[in-house]
C-alpha atoms as a PDB file:
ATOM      1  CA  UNK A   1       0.000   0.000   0.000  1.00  0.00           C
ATOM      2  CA  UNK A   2       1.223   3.445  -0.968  1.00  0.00           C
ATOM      3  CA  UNK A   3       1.237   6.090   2.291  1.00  0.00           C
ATOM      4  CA  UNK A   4       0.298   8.909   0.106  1.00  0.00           C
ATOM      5  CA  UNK A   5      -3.119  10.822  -1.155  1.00  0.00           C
ATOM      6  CA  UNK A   6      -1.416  12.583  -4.515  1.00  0.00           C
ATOM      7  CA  UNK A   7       0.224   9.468  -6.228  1.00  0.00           C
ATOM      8  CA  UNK A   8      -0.820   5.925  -7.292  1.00  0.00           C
ATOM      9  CA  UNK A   9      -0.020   2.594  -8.346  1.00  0.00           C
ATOM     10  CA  UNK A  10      -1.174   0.512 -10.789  1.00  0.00           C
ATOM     11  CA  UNK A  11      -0.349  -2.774 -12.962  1.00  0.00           C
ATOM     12  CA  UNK A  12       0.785  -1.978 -16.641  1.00  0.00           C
ATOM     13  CA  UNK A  13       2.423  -2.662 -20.212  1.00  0.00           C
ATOM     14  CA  UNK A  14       6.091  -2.311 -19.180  1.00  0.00           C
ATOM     15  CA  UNK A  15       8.192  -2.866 -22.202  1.00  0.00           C
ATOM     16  CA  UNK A  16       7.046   0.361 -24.270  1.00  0.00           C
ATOM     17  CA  UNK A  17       8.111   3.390 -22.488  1.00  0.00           C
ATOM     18  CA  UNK A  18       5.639   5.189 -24.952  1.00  0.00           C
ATOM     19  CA  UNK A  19       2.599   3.268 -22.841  1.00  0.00           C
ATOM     20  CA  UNK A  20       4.045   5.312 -19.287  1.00  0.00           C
ATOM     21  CA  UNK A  21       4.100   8.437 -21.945  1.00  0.00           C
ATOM     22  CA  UNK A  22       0.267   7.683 -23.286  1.00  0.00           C
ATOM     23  CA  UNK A  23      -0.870   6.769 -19.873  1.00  0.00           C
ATOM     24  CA  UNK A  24       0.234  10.058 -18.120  1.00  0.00           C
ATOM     25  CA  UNK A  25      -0.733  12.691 -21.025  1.00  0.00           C
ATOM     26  CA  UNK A  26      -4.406  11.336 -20.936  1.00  0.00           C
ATOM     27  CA  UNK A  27      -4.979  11.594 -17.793  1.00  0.00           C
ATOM     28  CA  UNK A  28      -3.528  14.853 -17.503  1.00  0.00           C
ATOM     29  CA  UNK A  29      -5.611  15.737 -20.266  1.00  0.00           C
ATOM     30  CA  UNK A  30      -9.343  14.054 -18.697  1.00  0.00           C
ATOM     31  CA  UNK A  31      -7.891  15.469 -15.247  1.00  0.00           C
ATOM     32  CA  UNK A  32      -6.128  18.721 -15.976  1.00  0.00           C
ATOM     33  CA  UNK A  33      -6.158  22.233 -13.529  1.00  0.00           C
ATOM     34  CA  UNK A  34      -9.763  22.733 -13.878  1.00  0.00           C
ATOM     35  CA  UNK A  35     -10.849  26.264 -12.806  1.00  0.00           C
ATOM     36  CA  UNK A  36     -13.239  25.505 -10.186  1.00  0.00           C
ATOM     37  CA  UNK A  37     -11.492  23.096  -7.824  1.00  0.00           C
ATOM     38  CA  UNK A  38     -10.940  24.686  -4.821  1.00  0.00           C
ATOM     39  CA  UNK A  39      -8.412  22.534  -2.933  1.00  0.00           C
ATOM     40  CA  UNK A  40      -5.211  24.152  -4.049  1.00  0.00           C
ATOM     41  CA  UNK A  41      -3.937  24.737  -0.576  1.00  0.00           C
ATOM     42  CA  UNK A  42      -0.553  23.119  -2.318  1.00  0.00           C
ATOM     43  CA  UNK A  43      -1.068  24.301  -5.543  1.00  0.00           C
ATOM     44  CA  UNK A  44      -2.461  23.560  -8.833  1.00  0.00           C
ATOM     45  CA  UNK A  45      -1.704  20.069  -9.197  1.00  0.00           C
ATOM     46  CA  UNK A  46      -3.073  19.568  -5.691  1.00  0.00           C
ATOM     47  CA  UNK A  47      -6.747  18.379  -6.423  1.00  0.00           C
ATOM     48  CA  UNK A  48      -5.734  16.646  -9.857  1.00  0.00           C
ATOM     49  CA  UNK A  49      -3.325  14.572  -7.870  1.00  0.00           C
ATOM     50  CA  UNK A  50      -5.984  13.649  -5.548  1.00  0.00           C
ATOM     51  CA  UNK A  51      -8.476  12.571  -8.271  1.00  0.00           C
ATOM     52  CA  UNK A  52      -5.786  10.689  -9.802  1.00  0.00           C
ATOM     53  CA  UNK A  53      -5.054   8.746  -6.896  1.00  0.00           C
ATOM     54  CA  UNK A  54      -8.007   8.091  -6.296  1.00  0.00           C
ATOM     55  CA  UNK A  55      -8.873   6.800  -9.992  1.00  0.00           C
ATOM     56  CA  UNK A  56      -5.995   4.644 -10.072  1.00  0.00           C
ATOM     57  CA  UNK A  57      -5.731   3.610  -6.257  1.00  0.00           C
ATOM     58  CA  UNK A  58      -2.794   3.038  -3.816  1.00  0.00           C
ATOM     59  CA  UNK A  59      -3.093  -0.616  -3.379  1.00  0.00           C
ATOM     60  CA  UNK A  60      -2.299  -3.930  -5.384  1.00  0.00           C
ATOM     61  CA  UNK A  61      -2.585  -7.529  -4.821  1.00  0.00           C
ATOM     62  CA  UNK A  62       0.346  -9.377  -6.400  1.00  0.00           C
ATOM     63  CA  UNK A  63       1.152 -13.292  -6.918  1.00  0.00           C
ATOM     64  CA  UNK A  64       4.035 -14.374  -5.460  1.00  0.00           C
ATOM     65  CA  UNK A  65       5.583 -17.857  -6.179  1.00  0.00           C
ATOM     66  CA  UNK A  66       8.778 -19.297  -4.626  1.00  0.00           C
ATOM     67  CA  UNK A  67       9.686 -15.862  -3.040  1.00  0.00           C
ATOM     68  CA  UNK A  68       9.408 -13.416  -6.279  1.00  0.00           C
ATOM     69  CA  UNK A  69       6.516 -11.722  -7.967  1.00  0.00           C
ATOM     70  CA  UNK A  70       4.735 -14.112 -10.356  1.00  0.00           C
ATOM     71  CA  UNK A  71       3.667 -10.926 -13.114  1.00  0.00           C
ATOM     72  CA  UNK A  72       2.815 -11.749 -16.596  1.00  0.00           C
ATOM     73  CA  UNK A  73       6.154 -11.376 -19.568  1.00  0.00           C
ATOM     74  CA  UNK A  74       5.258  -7.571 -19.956  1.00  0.00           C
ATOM     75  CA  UNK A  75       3.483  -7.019 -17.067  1.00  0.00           C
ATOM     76  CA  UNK A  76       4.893  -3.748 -14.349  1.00  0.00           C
ATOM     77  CA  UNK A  77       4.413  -1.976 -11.607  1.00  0.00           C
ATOM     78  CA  UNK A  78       4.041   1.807 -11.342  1.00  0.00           C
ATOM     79  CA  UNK A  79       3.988   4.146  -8.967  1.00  0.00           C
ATOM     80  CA  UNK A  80       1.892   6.820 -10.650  1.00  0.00           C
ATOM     81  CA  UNK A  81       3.532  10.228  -8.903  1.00  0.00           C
ATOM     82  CA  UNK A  82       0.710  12.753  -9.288  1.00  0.00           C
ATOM     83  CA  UNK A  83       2.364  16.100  -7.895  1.00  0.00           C
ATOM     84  CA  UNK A  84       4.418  18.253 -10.123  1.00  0.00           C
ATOM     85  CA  UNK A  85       7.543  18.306  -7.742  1.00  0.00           C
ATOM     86  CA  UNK A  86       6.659  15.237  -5.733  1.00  0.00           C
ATOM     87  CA  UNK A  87       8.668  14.118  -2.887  1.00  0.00           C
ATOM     88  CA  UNK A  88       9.714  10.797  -1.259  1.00  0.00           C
ATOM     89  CA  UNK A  89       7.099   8.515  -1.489  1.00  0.00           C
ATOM     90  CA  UNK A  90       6.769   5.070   1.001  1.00  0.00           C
ATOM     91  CA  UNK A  91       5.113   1.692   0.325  1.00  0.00           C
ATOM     92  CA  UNK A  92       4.129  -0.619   3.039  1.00  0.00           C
ATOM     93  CA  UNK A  93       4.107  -4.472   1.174  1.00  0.00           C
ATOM     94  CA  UNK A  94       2.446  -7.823   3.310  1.00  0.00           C
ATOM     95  CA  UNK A  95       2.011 -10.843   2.463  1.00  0.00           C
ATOM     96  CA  UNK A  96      -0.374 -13.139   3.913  1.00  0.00           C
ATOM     97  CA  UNK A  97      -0.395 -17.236   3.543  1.00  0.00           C
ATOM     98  CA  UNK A  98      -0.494 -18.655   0.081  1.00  0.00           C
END
């Protein structure tokens, strides 16, 4: 699980770097600065980075077999940073009985 309200992860297509490219200029275009949010208390990206963590989530479940993640040949992880000038982020991972 991802500590943090203004980022995101999510499972993806992680051989293309253009798919990381596509994926972030749509939803900056669905989600951009609109004028009438009114939570910018840290700026303009601040309520776009909340609806974008909130579209995408900050939580996966992910197979594990013999000890290492069990993802599909072009399957990966992102962590989806929402803020313009983001800082550290933390991720808490558990794993419960198989």
């Amino acid at each position: 699980m991802l500590q943090h309200t203004s980022a995101s992860l999510s499972l993806n297509e992680n051989c293309d770097a253009t798919v990381r490219s596509d994926m972030e200029n749509f939803v900056n275009d669905v989600i951009s600065n609109k004028s009438y949010f009114e939570h910018t208390y840290e700026g303009d990206d601040d309520m776009p980075a909340h609806i974008k963590s909130s579209l995408f989530g900050v939580s996966l479940t992910l197979p594990i077999a013999n000890g290492k993640l069990n993802l599909g040949t072009w399957q990966g992880i992102y962590l989806g940073e929402h803020r313009d000038f983001g800082g550290s982020r933390k991720i808490v991972a558990t794993t419960i009985g198989e």
